[in-house]
PDB file of N, CA and C in Angstrom:
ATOM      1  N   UNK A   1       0.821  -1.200   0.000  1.00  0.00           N
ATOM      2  CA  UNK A   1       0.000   0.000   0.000  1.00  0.00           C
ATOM      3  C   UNK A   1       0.864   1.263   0.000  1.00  0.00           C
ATOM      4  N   UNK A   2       1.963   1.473   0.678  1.00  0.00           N
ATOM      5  CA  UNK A   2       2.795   2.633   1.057  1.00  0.00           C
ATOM      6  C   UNK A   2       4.057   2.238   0.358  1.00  0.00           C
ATOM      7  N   UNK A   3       4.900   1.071  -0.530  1.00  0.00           N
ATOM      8  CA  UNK A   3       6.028   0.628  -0.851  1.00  0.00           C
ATOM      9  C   UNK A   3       6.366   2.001  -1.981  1.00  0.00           C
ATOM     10  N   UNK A   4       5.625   2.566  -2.339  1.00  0.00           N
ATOM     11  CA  UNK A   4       6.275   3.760  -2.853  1.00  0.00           C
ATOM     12  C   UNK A   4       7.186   4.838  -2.239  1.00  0.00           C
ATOM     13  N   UNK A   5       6.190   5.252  -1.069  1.00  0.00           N
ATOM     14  CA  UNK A   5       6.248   6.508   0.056  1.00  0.00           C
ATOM     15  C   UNK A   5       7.334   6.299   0.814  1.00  0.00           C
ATOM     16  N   UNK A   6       7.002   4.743   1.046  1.00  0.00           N
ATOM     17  CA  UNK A   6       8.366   4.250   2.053  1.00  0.00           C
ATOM     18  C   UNK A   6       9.463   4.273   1.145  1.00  0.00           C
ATOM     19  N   UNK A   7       9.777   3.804  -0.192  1.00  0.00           N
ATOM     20  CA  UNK A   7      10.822   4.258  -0.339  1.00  0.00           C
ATOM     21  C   UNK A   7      11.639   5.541  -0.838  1.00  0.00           C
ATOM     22  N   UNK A   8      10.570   6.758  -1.162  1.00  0.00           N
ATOM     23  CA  UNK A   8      10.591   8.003  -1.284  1.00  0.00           C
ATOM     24  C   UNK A   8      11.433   8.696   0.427  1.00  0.00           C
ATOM     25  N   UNK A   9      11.006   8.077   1.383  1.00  0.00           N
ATOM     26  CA  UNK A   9      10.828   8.558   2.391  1.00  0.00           C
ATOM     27  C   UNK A   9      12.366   7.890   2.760  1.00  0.00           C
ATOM     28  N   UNK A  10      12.973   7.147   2.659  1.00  0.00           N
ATOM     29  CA  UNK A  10      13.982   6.369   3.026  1.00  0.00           C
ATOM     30  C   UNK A  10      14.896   7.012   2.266  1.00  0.00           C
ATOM     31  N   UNK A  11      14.621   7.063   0.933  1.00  0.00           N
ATOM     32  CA  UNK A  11      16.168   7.995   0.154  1.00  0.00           C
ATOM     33  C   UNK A  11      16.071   9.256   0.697  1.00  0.00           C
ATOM     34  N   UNK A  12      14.635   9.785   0.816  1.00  0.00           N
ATOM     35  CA  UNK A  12      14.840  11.219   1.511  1.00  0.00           C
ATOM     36  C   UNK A  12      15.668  11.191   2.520  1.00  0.00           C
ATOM     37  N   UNK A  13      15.368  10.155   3.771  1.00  0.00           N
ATOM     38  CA  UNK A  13      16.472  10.397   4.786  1.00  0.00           C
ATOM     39  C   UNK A  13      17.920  10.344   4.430  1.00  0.00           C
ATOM     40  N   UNK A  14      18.123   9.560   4.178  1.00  0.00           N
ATOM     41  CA  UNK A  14      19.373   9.212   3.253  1.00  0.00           C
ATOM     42  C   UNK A  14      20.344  10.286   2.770  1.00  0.00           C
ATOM     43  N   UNK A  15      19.392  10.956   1.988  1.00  0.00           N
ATOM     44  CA  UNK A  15      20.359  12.024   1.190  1.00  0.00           C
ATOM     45  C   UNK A  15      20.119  13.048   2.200  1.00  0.00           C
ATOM     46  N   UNK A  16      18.748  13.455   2.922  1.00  0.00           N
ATOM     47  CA  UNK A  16      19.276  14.941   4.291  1.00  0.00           C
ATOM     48  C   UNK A  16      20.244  14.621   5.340  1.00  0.00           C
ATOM     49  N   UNK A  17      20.533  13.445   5.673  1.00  0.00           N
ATOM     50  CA  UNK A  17      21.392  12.557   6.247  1.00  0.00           C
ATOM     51  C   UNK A  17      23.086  13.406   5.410  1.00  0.00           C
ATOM     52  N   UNK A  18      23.156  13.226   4.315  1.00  0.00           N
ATOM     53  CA  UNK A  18      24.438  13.009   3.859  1.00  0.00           C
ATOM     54  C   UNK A  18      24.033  14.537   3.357  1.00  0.00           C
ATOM     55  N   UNK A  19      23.355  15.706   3.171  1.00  0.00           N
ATOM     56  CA  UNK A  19      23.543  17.017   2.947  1.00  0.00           C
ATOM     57  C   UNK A  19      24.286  17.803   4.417  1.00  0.00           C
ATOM     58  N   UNK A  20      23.428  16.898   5.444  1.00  0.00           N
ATOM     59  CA  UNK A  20      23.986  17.575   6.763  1.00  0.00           C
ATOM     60  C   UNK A  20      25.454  17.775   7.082  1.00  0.00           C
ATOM     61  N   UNK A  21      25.617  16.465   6.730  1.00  0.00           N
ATOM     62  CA  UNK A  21      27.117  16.087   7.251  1.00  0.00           C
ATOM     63  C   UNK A  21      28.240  16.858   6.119  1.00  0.00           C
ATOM     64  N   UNK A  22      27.523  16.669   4.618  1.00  0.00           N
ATOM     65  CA  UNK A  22      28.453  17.745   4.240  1.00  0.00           C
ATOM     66  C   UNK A  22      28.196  19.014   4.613  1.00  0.00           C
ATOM     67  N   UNK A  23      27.219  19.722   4.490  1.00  0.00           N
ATOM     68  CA  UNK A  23      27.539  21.106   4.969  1.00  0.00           C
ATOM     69  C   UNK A  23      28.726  21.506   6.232  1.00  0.00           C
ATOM     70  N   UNK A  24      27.839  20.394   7.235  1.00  0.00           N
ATOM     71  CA  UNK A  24      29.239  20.656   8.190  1.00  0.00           C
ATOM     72  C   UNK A  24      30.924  20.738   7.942  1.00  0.00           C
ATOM     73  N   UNK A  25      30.897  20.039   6.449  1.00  0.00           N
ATOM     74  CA  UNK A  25      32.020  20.032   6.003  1.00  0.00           C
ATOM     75  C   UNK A  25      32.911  21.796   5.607  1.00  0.00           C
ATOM     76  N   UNK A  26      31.738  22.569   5.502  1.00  0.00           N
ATOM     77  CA  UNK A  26      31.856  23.793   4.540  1.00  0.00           C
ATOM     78  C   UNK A  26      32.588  24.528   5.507  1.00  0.00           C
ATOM     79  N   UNK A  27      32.764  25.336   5.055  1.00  0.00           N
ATOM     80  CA  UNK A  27      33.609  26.277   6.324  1.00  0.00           C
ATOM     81  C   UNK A  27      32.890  27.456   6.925  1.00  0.00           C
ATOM     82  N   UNK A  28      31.894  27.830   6.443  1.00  0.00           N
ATOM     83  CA  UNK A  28      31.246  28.728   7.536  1.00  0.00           C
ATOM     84  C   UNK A  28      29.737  27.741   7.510  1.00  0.00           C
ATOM     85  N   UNK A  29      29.812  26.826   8.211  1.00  0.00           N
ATOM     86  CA  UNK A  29      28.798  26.378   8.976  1.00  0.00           C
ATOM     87  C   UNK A  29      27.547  27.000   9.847  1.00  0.00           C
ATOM     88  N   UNK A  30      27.932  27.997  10.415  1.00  0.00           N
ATOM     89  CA  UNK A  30      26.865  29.337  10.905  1.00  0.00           C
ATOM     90  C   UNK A  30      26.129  29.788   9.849  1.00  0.00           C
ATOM     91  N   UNK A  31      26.493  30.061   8.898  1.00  0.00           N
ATOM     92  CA  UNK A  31      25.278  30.396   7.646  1.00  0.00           C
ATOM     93  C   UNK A  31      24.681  29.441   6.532  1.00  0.00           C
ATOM     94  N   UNK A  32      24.874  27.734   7.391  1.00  0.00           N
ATOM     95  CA  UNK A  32      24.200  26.797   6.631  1.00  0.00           C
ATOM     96  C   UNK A  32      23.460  25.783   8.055  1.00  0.00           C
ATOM     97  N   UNK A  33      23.638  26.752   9.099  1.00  0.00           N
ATOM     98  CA  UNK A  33      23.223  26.147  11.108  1.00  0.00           C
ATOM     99  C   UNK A  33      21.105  25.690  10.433  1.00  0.00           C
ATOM    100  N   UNK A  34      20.997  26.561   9.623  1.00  0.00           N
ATOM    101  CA  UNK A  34      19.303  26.259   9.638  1.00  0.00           C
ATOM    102  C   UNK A  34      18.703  24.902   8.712  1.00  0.00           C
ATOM    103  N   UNK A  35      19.760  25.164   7.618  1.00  0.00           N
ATOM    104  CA  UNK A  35      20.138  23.699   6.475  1.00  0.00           C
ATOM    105  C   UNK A  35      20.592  22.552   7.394  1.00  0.00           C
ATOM    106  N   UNK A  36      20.892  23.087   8.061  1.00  0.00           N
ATOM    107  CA  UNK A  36      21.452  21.450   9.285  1.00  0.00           C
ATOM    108  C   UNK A  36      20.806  20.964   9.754  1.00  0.00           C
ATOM    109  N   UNK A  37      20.047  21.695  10.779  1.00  0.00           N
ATOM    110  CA  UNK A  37      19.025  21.581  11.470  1.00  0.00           C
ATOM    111  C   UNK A  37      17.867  20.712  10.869  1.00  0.00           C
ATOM    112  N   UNK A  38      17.658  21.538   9.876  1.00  0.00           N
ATOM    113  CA  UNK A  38      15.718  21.327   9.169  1.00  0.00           C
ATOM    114  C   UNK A  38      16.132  20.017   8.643  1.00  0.00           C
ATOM    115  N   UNK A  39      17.585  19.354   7.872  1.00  0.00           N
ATOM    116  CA  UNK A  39      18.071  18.055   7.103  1.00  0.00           C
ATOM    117  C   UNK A  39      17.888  17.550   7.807  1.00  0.00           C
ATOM    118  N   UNK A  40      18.563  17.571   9.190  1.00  0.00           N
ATOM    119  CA  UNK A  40      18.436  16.172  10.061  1.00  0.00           C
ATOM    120  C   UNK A  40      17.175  16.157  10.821  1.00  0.00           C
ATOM    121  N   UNK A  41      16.361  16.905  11.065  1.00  0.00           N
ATOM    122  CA  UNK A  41      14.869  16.663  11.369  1.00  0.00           C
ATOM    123  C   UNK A  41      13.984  16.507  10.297  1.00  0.00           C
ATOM    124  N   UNK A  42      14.380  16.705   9.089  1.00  0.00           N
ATOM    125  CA  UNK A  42      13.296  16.053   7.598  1.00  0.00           C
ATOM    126  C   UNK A  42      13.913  14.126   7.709  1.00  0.00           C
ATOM    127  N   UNK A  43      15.479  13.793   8.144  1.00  0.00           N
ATOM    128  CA  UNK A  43      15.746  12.792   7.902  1.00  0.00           C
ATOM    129  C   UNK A  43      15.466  11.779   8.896  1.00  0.00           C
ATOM    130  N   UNK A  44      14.755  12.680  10.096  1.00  0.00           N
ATOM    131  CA  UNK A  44      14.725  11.654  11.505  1.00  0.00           C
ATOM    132  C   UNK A  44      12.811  11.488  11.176  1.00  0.00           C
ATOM    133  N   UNK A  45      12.273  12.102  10.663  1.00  0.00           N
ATOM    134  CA  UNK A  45      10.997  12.277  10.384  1.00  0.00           C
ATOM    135  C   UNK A  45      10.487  11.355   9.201  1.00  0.00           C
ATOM    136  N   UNK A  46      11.408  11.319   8.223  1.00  0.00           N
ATOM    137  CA  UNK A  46      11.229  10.563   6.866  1.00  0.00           C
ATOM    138  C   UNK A  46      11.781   8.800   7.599  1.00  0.00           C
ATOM    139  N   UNK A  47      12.371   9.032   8.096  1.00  0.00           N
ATOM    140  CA  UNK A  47      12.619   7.300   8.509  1.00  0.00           C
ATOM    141  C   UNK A  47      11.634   6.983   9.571  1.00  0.00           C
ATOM    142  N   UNK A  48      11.118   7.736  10.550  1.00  0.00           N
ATOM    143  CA  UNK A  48       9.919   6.765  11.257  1.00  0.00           C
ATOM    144  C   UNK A  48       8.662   7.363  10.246  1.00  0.00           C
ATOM    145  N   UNK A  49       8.467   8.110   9.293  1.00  0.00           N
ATOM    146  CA  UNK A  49       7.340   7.843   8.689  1.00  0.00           C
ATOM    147  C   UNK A  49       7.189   6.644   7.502  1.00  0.00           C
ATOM    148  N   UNK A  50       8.081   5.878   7.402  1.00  0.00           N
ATOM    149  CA  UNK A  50       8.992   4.990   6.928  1.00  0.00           C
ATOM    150  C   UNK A  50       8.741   3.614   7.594  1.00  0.00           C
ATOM    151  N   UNK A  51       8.940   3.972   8.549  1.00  0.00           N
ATOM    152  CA  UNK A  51       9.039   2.704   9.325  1.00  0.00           C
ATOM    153  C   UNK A  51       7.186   2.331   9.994  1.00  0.00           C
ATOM    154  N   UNK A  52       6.769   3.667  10.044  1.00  0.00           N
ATOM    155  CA  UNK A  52       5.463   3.489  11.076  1.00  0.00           C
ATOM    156  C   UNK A  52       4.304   2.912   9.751  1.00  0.00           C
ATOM    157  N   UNK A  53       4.755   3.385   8.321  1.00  0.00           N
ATOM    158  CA  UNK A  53       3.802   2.579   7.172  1.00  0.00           C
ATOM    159  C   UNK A  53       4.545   1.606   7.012  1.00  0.00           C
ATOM    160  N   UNK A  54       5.862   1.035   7.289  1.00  0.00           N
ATOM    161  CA  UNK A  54       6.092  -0.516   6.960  1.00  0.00           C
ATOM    162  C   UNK A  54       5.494  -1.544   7.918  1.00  0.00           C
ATOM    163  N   UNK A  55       4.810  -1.460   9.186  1.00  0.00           N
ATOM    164  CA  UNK A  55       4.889  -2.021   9.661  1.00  0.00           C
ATOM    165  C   UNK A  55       2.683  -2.129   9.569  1.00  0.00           C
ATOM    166  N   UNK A  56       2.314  -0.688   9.088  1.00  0.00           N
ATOM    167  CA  UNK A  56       0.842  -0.665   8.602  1.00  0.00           C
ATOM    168  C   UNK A  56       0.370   0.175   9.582  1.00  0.00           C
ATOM    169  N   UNK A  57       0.939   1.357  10.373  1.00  0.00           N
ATOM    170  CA  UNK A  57       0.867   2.029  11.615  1.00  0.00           C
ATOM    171  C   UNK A  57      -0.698   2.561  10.972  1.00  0.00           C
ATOM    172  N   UNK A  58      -1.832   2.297  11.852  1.00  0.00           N
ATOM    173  CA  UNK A  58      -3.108   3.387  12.170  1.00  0.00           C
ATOM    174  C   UNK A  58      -2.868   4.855  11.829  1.00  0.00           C
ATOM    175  N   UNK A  59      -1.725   5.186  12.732  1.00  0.00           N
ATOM    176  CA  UNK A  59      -1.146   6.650  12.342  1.00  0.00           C
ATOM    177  C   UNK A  59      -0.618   7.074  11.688  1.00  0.00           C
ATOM    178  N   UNK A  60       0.093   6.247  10.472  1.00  0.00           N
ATOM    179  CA  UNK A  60       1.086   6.521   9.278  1.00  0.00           C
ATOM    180  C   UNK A  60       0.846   7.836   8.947  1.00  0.00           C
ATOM    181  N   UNK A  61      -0.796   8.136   8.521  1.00  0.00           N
ATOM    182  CA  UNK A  61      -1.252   8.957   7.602  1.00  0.00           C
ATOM    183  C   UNK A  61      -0.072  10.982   8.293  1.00  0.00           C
ATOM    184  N   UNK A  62      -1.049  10.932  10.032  1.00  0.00           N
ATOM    185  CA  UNK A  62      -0.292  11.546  10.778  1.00  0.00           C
ATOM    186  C   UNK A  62       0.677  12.311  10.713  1.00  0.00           C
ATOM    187  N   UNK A  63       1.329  11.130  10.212  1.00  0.00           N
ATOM    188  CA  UNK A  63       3.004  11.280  10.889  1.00  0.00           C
ATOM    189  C   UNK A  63       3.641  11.595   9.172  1.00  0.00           C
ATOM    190  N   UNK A  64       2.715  11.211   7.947  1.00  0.00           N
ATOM    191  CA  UNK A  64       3.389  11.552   6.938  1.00  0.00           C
ATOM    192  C   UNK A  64       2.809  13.003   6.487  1.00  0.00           C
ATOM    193  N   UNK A  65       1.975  13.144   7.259  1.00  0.00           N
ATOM    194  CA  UNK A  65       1.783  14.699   6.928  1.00  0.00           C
ATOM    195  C   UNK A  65       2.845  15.403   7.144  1.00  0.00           C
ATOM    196  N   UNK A  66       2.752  15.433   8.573  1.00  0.00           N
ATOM    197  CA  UNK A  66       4.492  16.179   9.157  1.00  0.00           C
ATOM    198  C   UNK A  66       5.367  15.970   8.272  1.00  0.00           C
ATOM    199  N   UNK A  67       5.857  14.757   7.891  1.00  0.00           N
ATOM    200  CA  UNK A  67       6.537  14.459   7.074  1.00  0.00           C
ATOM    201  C   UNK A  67       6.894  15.287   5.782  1.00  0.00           C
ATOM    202  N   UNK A  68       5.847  15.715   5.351  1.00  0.00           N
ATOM    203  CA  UNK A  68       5.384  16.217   3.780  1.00  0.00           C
ATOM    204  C   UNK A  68       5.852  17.834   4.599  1.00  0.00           C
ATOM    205  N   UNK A  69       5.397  18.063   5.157  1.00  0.00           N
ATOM    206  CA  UNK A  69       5.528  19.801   6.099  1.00  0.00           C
ATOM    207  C   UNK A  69       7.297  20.161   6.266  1.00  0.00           C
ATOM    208  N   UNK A  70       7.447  19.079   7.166  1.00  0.00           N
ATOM    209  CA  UNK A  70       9.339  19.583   7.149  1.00  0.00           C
ATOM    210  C   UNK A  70      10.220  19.052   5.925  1.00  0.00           C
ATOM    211  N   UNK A  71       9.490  18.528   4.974  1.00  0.00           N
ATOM    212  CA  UNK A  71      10.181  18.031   3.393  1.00  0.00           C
ATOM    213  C   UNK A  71      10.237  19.559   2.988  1.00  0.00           C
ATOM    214  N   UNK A  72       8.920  19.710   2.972  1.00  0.00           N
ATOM    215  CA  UNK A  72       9.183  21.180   2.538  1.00  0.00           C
ATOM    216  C   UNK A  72      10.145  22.109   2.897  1.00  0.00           C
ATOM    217  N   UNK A  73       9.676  22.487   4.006  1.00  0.00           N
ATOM    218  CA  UNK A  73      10.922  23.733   4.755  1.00  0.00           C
ATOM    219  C   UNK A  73      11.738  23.186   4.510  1.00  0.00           C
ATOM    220  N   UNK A  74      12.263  21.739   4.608  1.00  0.00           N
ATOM    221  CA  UNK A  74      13.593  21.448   4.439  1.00  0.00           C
ATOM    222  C   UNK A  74      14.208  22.007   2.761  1.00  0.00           C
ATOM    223  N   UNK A  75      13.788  21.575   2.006  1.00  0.00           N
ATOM    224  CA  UNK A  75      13.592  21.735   0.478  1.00  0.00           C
ATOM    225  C   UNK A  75      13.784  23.455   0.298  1.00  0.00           C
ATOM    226  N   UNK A  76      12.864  23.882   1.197  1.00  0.00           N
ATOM    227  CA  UNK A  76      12.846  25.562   0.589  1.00  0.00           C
ATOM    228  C   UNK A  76      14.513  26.191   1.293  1.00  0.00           C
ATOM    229  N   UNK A  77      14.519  25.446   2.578  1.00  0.00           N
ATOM    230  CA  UNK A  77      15.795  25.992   2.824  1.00  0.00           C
ATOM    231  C   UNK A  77      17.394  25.768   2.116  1.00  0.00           C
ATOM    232  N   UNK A  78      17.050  24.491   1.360  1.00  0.00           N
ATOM    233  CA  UNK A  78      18.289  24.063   0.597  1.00  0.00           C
ATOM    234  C   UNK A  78      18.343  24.957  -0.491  1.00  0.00           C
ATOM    235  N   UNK A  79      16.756  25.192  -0.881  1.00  0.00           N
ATOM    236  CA  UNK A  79      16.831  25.876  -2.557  1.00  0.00           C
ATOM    237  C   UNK A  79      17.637  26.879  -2.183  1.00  0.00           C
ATOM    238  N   UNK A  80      17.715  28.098  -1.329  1.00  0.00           N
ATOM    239  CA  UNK A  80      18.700  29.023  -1.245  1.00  0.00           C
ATOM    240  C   UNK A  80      20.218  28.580  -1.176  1.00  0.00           C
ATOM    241  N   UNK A  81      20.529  27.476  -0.562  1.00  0.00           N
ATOM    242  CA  UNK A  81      22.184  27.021  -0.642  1.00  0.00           C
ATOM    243  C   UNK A  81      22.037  26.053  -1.698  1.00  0.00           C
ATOM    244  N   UNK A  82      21.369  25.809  -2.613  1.00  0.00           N
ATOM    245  CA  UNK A  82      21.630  24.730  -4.109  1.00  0.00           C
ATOM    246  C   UNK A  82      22.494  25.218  -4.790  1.00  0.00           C
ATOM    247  N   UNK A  83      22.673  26.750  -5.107  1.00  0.00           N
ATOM    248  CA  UNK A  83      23.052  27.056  -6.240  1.00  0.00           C
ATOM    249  C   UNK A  83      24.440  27.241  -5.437  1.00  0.00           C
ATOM    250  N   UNK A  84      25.361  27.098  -4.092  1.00  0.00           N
ATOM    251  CA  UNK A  84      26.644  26.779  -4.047  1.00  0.00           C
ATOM    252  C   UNK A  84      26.976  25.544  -3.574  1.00  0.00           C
ATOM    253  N   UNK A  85      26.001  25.047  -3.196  1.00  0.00           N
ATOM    254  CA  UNK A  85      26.308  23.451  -2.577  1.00  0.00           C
ATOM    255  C   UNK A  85      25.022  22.368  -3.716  1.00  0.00           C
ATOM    256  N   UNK A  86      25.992  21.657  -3.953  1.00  0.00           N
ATOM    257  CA  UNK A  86      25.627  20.884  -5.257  1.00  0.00           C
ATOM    258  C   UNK A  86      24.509  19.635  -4.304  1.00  0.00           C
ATOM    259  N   UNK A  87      25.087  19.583  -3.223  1.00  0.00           N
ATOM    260  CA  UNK A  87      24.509  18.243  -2.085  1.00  0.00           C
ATOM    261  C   UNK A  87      22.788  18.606  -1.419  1.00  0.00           C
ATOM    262  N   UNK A  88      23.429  20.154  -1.467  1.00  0.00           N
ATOM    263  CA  UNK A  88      21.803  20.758  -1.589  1.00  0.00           C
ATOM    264  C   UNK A  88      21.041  20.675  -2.046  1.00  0.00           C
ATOM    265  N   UNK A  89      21.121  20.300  -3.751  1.00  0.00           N
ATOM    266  CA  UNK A  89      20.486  20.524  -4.744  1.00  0.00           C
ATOM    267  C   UNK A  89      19.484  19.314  -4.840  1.00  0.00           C
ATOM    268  N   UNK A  90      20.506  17.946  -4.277  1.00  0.00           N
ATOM    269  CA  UNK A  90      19.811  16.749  -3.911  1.00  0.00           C
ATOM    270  C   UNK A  90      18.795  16.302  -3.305  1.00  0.00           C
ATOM    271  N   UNK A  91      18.882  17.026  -2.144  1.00  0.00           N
ATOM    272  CA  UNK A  91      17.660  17.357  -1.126  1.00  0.00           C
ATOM    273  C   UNK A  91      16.151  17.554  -1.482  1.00  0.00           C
ATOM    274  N   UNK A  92      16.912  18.949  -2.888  1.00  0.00           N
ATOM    275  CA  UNK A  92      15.411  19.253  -3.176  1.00  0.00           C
ATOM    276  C   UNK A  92      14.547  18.448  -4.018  1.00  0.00           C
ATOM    277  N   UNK A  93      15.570  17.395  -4.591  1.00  0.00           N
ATOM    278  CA  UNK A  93      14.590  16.685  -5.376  1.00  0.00           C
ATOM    279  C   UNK A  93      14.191  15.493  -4.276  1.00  0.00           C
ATOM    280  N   UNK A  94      14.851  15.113  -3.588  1.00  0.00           N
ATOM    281  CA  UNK A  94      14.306  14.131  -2.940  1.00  0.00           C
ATOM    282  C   UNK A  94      12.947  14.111  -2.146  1.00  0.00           C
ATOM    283  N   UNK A  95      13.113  15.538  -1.814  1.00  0.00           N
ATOM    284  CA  UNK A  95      12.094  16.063  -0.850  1.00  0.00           C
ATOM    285  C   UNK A  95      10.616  16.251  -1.666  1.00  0.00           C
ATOM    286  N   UNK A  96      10.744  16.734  -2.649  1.00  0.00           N
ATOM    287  CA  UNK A  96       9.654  16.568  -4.142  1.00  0.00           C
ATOM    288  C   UNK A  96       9.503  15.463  -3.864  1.00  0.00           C
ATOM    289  N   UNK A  97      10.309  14.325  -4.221  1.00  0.00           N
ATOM    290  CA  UNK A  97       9.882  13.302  -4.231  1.00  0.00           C
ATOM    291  C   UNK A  97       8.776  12.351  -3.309  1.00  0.00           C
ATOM    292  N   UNK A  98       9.147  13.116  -2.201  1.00  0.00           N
ATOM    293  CA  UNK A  98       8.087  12.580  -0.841  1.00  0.00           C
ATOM    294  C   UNK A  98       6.527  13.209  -0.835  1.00  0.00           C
ATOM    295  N   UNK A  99       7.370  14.603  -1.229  1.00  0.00           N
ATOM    296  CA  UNK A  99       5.684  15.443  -1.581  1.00  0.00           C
ATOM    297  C   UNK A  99       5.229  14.497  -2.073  1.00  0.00           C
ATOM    298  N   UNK A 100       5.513  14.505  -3.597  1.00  0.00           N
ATOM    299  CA  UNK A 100       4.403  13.381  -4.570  1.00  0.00           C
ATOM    300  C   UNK A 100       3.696  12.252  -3.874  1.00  0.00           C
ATOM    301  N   UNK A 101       4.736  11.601  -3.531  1.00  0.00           N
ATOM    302  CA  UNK A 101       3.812  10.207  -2.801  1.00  0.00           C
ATOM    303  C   UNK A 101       2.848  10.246  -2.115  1.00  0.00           C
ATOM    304  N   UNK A 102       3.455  11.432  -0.731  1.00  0.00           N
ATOM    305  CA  UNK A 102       3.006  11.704   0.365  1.00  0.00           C
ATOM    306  C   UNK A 102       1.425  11.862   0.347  1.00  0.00           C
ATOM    307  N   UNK A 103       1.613  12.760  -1.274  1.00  0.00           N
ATOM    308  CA  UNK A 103       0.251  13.392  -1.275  1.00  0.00           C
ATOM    309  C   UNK A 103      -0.868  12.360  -1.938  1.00  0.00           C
ATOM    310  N   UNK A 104      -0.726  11.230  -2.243  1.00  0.00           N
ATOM    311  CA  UNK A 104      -1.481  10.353  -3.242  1.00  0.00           C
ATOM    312  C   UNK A 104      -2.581   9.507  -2.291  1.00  0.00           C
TER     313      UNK A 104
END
């Protein structure tokens, strides 16, 4: 029923997972502190909304709303650092990607 979403939702973590950790890589980290933040709470959010439809959670629906909500912010906040961080750019499609499902 959800084998789409779930795996929309799993690369999403995945790649805000691996945008975070590079940014931290960058050297002024203070003006990418909100890109950090919003990645690793779109990526801690996308894996139990992930996990709570693999298993057929009552609440899936819930929890993938949120889901779909901080994809976004996450997404809108990368679009401003895409065009110097290429890892950014990733995000935003991934995060599209969850929209779509999310919303079906």
């Amino acid at each position: 029923m959800y084998l789409s979403c779930i795996e929309a939702c799993r690369k999403c973590a995945s790649e805000c997972e691996y945008c975070a950790t590079e940014c931290l890589k960058e050297s002024n980290i203070m003006v990418l502190s909100r890109c950090i933040s919003l990645t690793r709470e779109c990526a801690t959010v996308c894996e139990a909304a992930a996990r709570l439809m693999s298993i057929g959670g009552e609440y899936a629906m819930l929890l993938c709303n949120a889901c779909f909500e901080i994809c976004t912010s996450s997404a809108q906040e990368c679009e401003s650092d895409s065009k110097a961080l290429e890892h950014a750019g990733i995000v935003l499609k991934n995060a599209a990607n969850v929209q779509r499902n999310v919303a079906r």
